[in-house]
Protein backbone atom coordinates (compact mmCIF):
# COMPACT_ATOMS: atom_id res chain seq x y z
CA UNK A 1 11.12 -60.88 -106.88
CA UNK A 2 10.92 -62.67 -109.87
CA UNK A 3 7.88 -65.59 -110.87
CA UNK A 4 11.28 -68.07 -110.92
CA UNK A 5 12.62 -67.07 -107.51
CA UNK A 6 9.16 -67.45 -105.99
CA UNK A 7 8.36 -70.66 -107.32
CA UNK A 8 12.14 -71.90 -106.42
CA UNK A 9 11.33 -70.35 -102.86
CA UNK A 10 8.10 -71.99 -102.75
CA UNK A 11 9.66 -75.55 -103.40
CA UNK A 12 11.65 -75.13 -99.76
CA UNK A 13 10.06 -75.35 -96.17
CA UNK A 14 13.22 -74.37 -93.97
CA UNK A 15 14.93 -71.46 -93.51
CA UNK A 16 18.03 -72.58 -93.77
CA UNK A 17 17.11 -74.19 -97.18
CA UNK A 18 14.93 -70.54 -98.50
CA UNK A 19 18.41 -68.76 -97.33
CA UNK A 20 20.74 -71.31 -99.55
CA UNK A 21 18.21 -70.53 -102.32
CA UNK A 22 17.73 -66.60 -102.22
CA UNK A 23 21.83 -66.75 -102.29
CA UNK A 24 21.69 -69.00 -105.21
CA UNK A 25 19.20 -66.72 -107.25
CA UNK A 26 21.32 -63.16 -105.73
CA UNK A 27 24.61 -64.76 -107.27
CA UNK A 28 22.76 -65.91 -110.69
CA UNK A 29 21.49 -62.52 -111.05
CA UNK A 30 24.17 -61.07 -110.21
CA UNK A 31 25.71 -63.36 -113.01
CA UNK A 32 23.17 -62.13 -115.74
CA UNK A 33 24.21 -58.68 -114.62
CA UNK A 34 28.10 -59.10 -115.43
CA UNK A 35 27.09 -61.19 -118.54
CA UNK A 36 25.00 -58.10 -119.62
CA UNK A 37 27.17 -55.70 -118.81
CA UNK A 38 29.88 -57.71 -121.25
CA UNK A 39 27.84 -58.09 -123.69
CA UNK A 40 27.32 -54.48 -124.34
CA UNK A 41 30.94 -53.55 -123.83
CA UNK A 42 31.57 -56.23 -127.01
CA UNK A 43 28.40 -54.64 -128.43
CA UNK A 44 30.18 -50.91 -127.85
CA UNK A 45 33.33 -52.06 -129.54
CA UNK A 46 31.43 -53.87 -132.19
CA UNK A 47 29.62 -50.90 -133.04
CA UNK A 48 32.88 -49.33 -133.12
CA UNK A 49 34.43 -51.57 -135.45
CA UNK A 50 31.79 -51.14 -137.76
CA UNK A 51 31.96 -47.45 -137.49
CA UNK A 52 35.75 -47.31 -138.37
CA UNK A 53 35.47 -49.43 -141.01
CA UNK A 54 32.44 -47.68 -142.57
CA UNK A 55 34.96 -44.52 -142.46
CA UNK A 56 37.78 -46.36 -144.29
CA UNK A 57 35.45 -47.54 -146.83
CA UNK A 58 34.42 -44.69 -147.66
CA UNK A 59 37.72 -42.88 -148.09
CA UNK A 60 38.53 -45.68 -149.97
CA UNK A 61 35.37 -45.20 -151.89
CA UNK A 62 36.10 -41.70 -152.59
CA UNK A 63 39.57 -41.77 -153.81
CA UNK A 64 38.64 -44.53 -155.52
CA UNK A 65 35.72 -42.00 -157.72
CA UNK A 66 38.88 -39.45 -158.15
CA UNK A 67 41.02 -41.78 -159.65
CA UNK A 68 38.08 -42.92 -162.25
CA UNK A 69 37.09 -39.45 -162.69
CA UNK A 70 40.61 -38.76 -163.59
CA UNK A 71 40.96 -41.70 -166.45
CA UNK A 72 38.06 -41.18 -167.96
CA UNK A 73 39.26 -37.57 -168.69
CA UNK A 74 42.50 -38.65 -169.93
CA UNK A 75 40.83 -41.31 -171.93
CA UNK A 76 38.56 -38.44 -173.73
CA UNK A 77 42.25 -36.43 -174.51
CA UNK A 78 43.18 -39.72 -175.91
């Protein structure tokens, strides 16, 4: 249990009241645990993106270099 829960635990002296407050901290963690879980799915696709676009740029990169490579030896002919 965490220091929060025990000090929110400690802060009740009936049952009833400890049980309404171990339900609230079991649904907020269980909160944070969907909001993690989210955020690493957007992370995943995120990472993704990045990925993809790293791969299109350099393509682009690269054809880019050809097509230089290829003026500058039609410029020496010229």
């Amino acid at each position: 249990m965490s220091p929060v829960a025990k000090a929110l635990l400690s802060v009740f002296d009936e049952a009833h009241e400890r049980k309404v407050v171990r339900t609230l901290i079991k649904a907020f963690e269980m909160q944070m645990a969907d909001n993690v879980i989210e955020l690493m799915n957007d992370l995943g696709a995120a990472i993704q993106h990045r990925d993809e676009a790293r791969t299109e740029r350099d393509f682009y990169k690269a054809q880019f270099e050809q097509v230089q490579a290829r003026l500058e030896a039609l410029q020496g002919r010229v």
